[in-house]
PDB file of N, CA and C in Angstrom:
ATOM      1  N   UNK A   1     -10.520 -17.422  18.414  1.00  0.00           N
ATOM      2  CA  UNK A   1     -10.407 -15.980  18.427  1.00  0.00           C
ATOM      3  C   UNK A   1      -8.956 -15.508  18.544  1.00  0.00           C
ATOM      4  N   UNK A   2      -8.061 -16.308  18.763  1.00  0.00           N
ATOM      5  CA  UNK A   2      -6.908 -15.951  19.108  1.00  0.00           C
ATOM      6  C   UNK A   2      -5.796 -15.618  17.753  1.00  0.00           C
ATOM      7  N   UNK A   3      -6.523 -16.259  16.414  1.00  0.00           N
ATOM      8  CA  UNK A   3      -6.080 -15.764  15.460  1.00  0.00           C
ATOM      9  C   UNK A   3      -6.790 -14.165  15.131  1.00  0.00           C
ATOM     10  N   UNK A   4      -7.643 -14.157  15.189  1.00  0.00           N
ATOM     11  CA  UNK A   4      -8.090 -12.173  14.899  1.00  0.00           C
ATOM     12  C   UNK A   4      -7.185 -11.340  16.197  1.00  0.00           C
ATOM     13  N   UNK A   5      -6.732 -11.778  17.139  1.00  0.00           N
ATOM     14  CA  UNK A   5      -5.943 -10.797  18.135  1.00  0.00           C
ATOM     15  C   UNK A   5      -4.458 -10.865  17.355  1.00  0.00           C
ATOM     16  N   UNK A   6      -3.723 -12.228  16.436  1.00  0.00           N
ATOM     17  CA  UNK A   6      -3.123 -12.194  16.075  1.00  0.00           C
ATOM     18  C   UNK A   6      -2.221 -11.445  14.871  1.00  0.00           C
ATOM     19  N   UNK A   7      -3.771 -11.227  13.833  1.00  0.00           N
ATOM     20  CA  UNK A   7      -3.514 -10.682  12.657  1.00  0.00           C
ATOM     21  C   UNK A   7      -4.374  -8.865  13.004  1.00  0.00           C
ATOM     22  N   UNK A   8      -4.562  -8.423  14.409  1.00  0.00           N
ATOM     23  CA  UNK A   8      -4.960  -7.067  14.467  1.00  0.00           C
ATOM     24  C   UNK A   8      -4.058  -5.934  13.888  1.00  0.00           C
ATOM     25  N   UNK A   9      -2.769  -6.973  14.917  1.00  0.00           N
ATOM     26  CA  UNK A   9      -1.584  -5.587  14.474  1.00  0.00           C
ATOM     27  C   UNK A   9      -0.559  -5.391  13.638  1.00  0.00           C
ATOM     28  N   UNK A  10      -0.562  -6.622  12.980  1.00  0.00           N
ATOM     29  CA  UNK A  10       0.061  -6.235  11.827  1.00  0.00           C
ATOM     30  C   UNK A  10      -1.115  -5.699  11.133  1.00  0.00           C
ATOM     31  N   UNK A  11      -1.911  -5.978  10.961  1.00  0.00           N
ATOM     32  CA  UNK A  11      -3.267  -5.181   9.838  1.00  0.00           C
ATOM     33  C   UNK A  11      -2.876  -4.025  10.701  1.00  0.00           C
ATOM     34  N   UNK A  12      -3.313  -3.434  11.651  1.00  0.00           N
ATOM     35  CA  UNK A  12      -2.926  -1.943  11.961  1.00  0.00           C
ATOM     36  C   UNK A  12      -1.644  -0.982  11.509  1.00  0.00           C
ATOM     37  N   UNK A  13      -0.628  -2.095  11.209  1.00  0.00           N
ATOM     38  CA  UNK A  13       0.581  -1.613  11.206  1.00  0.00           C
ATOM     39  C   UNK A  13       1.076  -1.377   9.490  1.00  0.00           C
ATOM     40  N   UNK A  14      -0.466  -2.002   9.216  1.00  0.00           N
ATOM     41  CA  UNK A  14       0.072  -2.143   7.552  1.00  0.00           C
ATOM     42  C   UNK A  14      -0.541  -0.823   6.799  1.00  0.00           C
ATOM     43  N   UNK A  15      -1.840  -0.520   7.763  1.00  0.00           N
ATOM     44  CA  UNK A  15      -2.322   0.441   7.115  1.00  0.00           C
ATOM     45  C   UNK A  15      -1.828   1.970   7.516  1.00  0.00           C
ATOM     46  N   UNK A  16      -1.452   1.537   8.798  1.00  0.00           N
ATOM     47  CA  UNK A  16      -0.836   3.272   9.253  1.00  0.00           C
ATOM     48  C   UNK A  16       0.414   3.195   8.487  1.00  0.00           C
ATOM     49  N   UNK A  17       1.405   2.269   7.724  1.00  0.00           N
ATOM     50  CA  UNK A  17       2.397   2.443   6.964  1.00  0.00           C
ATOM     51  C   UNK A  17       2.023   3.066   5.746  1.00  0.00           C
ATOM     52  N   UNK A  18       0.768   2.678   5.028  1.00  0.00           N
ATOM     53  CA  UNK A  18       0.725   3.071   3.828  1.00  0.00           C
ATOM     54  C   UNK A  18      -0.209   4.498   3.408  1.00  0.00           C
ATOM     55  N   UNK A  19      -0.634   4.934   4.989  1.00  0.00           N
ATOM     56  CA  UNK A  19      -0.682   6.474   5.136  1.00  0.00           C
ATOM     57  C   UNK A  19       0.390   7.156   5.583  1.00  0.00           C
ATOM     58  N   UNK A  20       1.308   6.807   6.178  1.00  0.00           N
ATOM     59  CA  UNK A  20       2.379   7.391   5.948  1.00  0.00           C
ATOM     60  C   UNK A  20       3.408   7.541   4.766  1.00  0.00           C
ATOM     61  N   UNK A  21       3.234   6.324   4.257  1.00  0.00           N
ATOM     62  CA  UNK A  21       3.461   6.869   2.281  1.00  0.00           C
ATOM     63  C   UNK A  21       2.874   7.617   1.768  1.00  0.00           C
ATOM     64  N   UNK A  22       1.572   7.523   1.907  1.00  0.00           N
ATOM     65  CA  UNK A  22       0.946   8.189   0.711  1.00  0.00           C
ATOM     66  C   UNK A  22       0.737   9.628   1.402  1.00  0.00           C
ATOM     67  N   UNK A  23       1.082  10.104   2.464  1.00  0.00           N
ATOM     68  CA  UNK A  23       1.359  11.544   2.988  1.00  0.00           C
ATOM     69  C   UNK A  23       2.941  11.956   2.274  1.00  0.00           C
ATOM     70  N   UNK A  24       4.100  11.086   2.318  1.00  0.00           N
ATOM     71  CA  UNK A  24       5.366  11.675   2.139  1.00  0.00           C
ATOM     72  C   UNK A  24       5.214  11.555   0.394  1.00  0.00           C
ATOM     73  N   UNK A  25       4.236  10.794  -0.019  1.00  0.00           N
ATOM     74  CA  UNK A  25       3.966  10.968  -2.259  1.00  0.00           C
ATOM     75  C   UNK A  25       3.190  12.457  -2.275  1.00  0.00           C
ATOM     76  N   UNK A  26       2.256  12.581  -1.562  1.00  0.00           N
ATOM     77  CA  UNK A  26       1.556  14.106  -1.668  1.00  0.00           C
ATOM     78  C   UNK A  26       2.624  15.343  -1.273  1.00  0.00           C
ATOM     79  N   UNK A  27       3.100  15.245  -0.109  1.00  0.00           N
ATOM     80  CA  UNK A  27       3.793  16.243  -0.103  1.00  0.00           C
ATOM     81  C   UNK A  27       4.820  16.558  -1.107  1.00  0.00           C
ATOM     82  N   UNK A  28       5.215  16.013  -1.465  1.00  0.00           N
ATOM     83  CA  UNK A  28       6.510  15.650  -2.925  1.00  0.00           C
ATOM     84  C   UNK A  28       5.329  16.784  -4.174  1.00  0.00           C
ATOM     85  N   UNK A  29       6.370  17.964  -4.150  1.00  0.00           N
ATOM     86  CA  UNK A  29       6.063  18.779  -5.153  1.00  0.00           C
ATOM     87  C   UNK A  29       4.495  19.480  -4.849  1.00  0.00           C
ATOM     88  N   UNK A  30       4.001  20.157  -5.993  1.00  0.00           N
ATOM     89  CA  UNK A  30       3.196  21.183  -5.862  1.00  0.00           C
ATOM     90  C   UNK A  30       3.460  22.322  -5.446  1.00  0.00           C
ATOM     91  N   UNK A  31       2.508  23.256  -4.790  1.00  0.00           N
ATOM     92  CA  UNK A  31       2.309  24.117  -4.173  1.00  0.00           C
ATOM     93  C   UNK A  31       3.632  24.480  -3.209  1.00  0.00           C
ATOM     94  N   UNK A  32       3.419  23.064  -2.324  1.00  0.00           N
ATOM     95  CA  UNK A  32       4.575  22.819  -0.654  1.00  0.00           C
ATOM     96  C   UNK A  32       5.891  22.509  -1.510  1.00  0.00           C
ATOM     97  N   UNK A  33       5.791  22.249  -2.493  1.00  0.00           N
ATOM     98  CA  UNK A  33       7.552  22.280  -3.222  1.00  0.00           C
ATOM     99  C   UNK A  33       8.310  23.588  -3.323  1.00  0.00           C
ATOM    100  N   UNK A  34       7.137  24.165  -3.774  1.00  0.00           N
ATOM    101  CA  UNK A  34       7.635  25.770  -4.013  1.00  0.00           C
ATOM    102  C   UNK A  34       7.842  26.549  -2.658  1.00  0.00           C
ATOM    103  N   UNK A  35       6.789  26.167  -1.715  1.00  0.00           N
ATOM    104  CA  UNK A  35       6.724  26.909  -0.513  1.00  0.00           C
ATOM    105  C   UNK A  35       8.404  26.318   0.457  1.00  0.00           C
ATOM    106  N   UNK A  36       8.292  25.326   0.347  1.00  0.00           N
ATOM    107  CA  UNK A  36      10.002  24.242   0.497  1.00  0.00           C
ATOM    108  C   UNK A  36      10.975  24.623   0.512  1.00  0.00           C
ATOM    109  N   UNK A  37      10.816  25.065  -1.113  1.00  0.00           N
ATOM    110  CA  UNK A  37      12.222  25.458  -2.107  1.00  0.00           C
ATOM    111  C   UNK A  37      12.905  26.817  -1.832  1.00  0.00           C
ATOM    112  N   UNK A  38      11.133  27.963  -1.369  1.00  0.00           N
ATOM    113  CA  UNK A  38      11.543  29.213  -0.780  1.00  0.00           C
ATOM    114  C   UNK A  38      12.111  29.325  -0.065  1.00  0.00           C
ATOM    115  N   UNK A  39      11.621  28.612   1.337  1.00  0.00           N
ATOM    116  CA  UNK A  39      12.260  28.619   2.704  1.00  0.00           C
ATOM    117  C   UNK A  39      13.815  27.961   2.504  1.00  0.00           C
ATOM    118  N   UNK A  40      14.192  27.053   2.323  1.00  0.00           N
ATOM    119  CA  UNK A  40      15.358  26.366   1.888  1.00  0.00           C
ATOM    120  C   UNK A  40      16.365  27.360   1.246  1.00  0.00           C
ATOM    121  N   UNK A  41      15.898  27.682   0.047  1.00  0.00           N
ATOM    122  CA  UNK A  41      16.494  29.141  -0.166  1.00  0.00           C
ATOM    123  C   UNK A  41      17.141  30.253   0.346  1.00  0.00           C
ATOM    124  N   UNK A  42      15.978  30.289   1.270  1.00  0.00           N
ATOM    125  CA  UNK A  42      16.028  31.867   2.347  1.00  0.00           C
ATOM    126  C   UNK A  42      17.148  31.580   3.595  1.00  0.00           C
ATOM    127  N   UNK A  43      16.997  30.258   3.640  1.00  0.00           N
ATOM    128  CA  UNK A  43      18.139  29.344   4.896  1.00  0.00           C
ATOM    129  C   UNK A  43      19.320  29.890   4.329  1.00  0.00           C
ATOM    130  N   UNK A  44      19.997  29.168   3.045  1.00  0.00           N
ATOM    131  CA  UNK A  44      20.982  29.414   2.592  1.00  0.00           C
ATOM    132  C   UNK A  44      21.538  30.452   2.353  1.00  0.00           C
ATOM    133  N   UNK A  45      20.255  31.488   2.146  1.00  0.00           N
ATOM    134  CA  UNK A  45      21.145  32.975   1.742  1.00  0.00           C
ATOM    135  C   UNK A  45      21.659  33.587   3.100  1.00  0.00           C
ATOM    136  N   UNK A  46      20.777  33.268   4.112  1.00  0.00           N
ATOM    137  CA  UNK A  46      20.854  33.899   5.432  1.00  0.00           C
ATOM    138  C   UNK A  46      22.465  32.790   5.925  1.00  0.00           C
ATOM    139  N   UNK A  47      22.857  31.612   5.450  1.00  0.00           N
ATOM    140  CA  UNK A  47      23.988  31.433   5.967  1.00  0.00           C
ATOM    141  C   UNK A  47      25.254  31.816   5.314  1.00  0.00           C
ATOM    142  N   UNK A  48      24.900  32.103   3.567  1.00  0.00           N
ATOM    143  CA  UNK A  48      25.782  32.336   3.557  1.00  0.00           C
ATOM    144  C   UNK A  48      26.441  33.824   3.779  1.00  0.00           C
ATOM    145  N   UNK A  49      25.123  34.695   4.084  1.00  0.00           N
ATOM    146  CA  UNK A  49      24.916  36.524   4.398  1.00  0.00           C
ATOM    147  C   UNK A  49      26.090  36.123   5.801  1.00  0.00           C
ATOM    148  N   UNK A  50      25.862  35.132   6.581  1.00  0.00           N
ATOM    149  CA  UNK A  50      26.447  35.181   7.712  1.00  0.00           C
ATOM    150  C   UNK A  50      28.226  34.821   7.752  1.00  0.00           C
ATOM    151  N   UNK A  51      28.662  34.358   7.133  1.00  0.00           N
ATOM    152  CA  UNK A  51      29.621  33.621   6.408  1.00  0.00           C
ATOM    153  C   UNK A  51      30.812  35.094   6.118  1.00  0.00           C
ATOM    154  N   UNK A  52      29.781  35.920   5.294  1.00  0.00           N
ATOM    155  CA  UNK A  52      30.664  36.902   4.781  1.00  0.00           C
ATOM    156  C   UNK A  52      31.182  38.201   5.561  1.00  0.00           C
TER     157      UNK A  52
END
């Protein structure tokens, strides 16, 4: 049994890695790109409004 305690956590560690990919491939573009791109936008104008 001491091999299944062995191979638990890397198997745990393999699969919470490749939901954390495939969360940072979904977020990449769509909808949240645009919503992103706005805010990001709105940052910049507001620093450079401050600037002047």
């Amino acid at each position: 049994m001491d091999y299944i305690a062995a191979l638990v956590p890397p198997a745990v560690m393999a699969v919470a890695f490749t939901m954390v990919i495939r969360t940072i491939i979904k977020s990449q573009g769509g909808a949240n790109k645009a919503k992103e791109d706005a805010a990001a936008d709105a940052v910049a104008a507001s620093e450079r409004a401050a600037q002047h």
